[in-house]
Protein backbone atom coordinates (compact mmCIF):
# COMPACT_ATOMS: atom_id res chain seq x y z
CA UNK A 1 -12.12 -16.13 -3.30
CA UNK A 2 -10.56 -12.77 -1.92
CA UNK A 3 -8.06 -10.87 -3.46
CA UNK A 4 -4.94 -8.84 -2.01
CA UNK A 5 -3.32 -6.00 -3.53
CA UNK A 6 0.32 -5.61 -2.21
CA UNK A 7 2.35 -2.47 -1.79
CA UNK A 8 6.28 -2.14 -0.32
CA UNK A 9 7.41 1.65 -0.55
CA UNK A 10 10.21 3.69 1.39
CA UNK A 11 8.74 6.87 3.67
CA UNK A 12 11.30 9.35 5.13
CA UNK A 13 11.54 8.13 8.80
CA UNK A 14 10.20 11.92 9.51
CA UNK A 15 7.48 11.47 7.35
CA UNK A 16 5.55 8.31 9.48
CA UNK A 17 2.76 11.14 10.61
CA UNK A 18 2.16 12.04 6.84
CA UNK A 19 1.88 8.95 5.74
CA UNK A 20 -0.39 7.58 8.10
CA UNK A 21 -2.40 10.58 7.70
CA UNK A 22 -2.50 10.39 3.62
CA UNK A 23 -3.26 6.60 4.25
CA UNK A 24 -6.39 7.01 6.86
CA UNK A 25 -7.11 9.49 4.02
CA UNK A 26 -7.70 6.27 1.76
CA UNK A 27 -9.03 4.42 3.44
CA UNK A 28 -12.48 5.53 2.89
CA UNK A 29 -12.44 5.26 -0.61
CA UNK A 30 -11.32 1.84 -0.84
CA UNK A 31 -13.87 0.94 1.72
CA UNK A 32 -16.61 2.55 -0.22
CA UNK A 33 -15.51 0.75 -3.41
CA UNK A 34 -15.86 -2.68 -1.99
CA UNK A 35 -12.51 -3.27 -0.08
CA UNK A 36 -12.62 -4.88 3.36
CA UNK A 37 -9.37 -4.29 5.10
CA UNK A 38 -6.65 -1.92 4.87
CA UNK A 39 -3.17 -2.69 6.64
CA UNK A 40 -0.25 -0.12 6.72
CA UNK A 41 2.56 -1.29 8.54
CA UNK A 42 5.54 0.12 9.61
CA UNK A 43 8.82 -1.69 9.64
CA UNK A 44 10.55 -1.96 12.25
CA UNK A 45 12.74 -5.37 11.91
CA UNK A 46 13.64 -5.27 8.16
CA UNK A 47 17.21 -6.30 7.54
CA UNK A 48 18.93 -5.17 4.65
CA UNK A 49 19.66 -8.45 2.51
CA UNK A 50 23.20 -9.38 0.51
CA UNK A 51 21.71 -10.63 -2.41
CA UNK A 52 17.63 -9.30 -2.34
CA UNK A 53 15.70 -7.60 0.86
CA UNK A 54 12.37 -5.08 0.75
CA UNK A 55 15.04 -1.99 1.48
CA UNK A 56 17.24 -3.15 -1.61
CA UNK A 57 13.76 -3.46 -3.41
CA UNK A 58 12.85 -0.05 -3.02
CA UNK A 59 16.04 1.28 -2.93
CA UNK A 60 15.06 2.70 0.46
CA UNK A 61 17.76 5.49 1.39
CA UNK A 62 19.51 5.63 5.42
CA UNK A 63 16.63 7.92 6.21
CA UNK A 64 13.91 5.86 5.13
CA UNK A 65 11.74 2.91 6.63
CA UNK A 66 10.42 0.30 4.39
CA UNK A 67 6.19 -0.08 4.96
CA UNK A 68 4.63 -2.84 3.74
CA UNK A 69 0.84 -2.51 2.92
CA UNK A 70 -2.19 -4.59 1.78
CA UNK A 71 -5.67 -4.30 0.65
CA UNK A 72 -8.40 -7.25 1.49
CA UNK A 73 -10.72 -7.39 -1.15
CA UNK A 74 -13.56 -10.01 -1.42
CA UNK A 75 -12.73 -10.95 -5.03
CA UNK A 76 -10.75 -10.06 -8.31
CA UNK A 77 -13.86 -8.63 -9.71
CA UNK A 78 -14.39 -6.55 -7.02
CA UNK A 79 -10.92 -5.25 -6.59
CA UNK A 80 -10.89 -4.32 -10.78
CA UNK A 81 -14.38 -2.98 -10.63
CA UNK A 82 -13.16 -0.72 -7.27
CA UNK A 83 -10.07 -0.18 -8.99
CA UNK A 84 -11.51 1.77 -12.20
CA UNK A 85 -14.42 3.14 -10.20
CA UNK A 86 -11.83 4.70 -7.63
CA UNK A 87 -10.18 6.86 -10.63
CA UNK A 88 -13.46 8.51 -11.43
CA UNK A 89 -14.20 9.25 -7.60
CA UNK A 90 -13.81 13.24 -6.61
CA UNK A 91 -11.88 12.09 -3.39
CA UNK A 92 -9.14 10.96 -5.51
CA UNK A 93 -9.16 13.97 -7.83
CA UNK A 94 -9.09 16.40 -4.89
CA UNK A 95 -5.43 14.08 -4.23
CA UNK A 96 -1.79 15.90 -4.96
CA UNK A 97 -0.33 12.57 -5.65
CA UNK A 98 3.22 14.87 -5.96
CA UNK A 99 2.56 16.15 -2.35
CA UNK A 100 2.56 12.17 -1.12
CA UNK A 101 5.39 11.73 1.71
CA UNK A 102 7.25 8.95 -0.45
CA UNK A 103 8.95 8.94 -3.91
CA UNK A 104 5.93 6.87 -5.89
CA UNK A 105 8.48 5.65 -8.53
CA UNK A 106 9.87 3.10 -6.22
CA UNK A 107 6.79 1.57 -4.85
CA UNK A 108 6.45 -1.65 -5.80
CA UNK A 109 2.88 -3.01 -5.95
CA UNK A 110 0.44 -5.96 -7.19
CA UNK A 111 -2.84 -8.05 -7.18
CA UNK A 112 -2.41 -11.47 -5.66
CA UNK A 113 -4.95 -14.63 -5.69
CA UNK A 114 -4.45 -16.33 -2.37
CA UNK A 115 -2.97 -19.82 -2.37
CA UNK A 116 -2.78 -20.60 1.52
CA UNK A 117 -4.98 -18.70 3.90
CA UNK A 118 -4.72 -20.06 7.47
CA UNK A 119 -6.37 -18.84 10.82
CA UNK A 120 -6.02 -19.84 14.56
C-alpha cells in the first residue's frame, strides 16, 4: 500500500522563488530513491484558526505563507529504505540545509499509511 510523508512549514512570502527552486532541487533525489510524486503547494486560502490552524502550527509570522507538501511513495519499505539511502547520497551532502529559505525548526513533518484513497 503507498505511503505519504507530510510536511507544513512557513516560507517568507519573498522567499516563494527559493523555495521552489531548493524544492525542484529535491526532487530528483527522492525520485531516484523510489518516490513517485512530489507536491509543494503554496497557500493561498489558509485562515488563521482560534483554537488550532496550519499558521498557528508553525507559528508562521505576518510575512510568511504556510506550504503544505507531500511525498507519494509506493510503500513504507520503500519510503525507510529511500529515507536512509537519501542521507548517504552526495546530492544531499553538497545541501546547506542553514541556507534553506524557511526556519527548519518549525516544520512539522510525518509518515502516514493511507486509510481512504478515492479517485474520480
Amino acid at each position: 500500500m503507498s505511503y505519504v510523508d507530510g510536511f507544513v512549514v512557513a516560507v517568507p512570502r519573498d522567499n516563494k522563488d527559493a523555495y521552489a527552486v531548493e524544492a525542484r532541487k529535491m526532487w530528483p533525489v527522492f525520485r531516484d530513491h523510489g518516490a513517485l510524486e512530489m507536491w509543494e503547494c503554496w497557500g493561498d486560502d489558509v485562515p488563521d484558526g482560534k483554537v488550532t490552524s496550519f499558521p498557528m502550527a508553525v507559528k508562521a509570522a505576518e510575512d510568511e505563507v504556510v506550504v503544505f507538501s507531500w511525498i507519494l511513495w509506493p510503500d513504507r519499505a520503500t519510503r525507510d529504505k529511500g529515507n536512509t539511502a537519501m542521507m548517504e547520497d552526495p546530492r544531499m551532502k553538497d545541501l546547506d540545509m542553514s541556507a534553506m529559505p524557511f526556519d527548519g525548526k518549525r516544520m512539522i513533518y510525518g509518515g502516514f499509511a493511507p486509510l481512504v484513497h478515492s479517485t474520480r
